[in-house]
C-alpha atoms as a PDB file:
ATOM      1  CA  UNK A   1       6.685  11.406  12.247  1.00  0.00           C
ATOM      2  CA  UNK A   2       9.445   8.667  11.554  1.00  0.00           C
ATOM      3  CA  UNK A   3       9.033   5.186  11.843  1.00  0.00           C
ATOM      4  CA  UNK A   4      10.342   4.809  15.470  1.00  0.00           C
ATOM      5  CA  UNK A   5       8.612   7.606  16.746  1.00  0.00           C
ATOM      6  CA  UNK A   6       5.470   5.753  16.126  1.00  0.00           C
ATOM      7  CA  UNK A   7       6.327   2.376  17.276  1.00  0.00           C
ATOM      8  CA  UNK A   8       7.052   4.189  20.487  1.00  0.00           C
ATOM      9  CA  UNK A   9       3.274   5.582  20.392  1.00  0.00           C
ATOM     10  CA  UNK A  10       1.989   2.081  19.018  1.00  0.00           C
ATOM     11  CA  UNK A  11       3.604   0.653  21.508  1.00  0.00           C
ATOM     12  CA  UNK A  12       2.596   2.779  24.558  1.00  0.00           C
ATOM     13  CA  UNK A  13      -0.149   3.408  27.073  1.00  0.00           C
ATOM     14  CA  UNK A  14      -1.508   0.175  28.792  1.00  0.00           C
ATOM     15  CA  UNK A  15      -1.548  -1.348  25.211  1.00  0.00           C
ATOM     16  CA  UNK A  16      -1.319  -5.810  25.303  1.00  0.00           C
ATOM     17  CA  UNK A  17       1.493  -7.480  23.402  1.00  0.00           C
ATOM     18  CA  UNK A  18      -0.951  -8.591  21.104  1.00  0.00           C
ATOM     19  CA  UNK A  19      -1.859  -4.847  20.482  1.00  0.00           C
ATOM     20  CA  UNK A  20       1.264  -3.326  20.265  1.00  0.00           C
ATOM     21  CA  UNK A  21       2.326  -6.002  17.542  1.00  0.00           C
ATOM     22  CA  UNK A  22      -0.753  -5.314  15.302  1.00  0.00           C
ATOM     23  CA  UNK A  23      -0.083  -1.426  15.643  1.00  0.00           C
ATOM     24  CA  UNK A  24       3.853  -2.180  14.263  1.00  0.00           C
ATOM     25  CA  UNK A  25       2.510  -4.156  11.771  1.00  0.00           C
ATOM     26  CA  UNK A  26      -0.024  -1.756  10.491  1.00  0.00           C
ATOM     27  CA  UNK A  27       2.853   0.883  10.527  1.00  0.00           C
ATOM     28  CA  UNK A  28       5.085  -1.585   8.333  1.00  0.00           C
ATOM     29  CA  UNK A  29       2.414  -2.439   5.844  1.00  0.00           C
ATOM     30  CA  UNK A  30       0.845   1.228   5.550  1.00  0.00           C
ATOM     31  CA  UNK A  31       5.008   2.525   4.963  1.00  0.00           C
ATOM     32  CA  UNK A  32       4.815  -0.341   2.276  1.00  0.00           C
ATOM     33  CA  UNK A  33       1.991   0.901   0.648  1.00  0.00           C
ATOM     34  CA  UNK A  34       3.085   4.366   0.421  1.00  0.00           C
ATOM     35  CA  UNK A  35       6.499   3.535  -1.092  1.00  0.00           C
ATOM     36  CA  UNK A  36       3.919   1.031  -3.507  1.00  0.00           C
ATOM     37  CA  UNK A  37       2.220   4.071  -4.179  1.00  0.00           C
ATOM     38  CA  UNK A  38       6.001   5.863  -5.046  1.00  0.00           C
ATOM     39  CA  UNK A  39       6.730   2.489  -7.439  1.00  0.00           C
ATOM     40  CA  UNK A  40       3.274   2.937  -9.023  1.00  0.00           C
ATOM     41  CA  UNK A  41       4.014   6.430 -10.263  1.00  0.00           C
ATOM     42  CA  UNK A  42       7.502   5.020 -11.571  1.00  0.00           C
ATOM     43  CA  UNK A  43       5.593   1.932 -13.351  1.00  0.00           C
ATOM     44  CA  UNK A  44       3.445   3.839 -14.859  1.00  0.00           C
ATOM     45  CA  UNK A  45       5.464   6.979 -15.887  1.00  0.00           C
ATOM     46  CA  UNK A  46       7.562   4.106 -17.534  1.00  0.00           C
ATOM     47  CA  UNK A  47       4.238   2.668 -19.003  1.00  0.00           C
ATOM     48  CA  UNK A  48       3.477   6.246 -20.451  1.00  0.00           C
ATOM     49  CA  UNK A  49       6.877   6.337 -22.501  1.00  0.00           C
ATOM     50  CA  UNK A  50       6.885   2.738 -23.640  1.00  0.00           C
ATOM     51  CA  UNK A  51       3.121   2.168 -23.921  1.00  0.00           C
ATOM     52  CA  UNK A  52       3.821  -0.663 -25.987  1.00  0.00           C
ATOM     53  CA  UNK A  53       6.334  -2.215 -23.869  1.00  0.00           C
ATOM     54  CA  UNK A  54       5.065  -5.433 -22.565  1.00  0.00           C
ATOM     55  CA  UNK A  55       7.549  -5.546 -19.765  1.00  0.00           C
ATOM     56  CA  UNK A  56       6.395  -1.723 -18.689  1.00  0.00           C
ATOM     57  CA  UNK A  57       2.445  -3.148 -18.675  1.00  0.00           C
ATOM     58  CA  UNK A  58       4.442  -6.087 -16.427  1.00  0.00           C
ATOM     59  CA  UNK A  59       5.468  -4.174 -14.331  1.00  0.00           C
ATOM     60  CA  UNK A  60       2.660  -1.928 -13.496  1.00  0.00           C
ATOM     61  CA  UNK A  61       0.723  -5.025 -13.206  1.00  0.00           C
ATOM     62  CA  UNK A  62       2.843  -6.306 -10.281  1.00  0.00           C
ATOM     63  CA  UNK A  63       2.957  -3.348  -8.659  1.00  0.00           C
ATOM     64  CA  UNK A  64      -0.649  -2.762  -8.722  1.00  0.00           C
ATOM     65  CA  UNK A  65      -1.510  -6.711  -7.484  1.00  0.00           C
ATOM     66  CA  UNK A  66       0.853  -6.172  -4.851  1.00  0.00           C
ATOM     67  CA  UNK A  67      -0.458  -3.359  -3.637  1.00  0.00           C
ATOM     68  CA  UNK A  68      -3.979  -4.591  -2.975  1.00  0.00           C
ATOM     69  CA  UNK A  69      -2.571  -7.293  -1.133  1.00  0.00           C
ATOM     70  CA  UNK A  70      -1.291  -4.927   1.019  1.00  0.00           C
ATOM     71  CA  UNK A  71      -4.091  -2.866   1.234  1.00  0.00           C
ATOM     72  CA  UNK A  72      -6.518  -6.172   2.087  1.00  0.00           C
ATOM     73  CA  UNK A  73      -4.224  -7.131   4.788  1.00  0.00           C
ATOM     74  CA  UNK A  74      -4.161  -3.544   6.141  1.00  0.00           C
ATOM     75  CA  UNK A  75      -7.868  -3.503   5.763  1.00  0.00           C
ATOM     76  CA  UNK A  76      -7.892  -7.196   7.383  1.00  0.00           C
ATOM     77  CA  UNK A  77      -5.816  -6.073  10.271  1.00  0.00           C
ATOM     78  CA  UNK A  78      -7.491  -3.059  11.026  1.00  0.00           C
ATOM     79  CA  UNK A  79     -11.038  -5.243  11.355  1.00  0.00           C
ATOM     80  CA  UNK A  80      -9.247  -7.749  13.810  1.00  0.00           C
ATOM     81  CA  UNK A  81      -8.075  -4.530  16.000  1.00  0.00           C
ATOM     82  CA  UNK A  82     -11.517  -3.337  16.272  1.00  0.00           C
ATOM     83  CA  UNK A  83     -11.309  -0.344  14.164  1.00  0.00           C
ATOM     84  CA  UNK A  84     -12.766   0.705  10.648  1.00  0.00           C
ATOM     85  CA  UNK A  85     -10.232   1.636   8.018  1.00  0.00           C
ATOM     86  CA  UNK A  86      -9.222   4.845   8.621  1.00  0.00           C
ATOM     87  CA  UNK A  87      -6.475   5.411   5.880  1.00  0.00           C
ATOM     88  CA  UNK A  88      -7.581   5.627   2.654  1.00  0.00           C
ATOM     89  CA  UNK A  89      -5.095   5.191  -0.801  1.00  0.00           C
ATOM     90  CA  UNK A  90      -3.219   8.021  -1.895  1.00  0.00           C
ATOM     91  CA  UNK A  91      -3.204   6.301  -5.494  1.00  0.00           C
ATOM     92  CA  UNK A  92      -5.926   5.588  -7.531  1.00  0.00           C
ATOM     93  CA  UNK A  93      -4.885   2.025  -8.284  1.00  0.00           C
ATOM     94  CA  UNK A  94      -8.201   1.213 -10.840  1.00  0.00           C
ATOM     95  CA  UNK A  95      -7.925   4.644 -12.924  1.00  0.00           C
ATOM     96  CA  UNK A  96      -4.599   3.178 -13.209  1.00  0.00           C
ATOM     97  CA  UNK A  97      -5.504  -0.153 -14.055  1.00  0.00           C
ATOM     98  CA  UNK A  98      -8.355   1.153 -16.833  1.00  0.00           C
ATOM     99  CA  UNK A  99      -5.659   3.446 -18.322  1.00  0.00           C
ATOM    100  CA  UNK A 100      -3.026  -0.009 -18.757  1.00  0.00           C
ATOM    101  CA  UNK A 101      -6.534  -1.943 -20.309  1.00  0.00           C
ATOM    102  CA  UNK A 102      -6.969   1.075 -22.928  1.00  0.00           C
ATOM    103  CA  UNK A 103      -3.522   0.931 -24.162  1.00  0.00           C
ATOM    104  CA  UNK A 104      -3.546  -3.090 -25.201  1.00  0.00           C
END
């Protein structure tokens, strides 16, 4: 379902202003994290090649911080709507992060 599609459904059905903004936001940050999840795979495909590259282990670093700060807000917002987290990551962001600590 695209993007618009579901900010029609957030956005529907009796739902407060309040509501209907926390919905789009959760849309925006879970499309983040899946396109985090996309940059993770490129980080660390990068990280495989150049295992020694310090900018590569960089890299992968950022993405992976970033990505739990997206995650903890997701998780943050989803406690303030009521609601247990429900999505789970696609990525394995710690298997990652013990396979950069092994290499240097």
């Amino acid at each position: 379902m695209h993007g618009r599609a579901l900010l029609r459904i957030a956005a529907g059905g009796g739902m407060t202003d309040a509501g209907a903004t926390l919905k789009r936001s959760l849309i925006f940050l879970e499309r983040e994290l899946d396109r985090l999840g996309d940059a993770a795979d490129d980080a660390e495909q990068e990280l495989r090649l150049k295992p020694t590259d310090v900018q590569a282990r960089r890299q992968a670093e950022a993405v992976y911080a970033l990505a739990r700060e997206v995650w903890a807000k997701i998780q943050a917002l989803r406690g303030t709507e009521g609601e247990t987290a429900d999505i789970q990551l696609h990525r394995d962001f710690s298997r990652h992060s013990a396979y950069r600590s092994g290499l240097g």
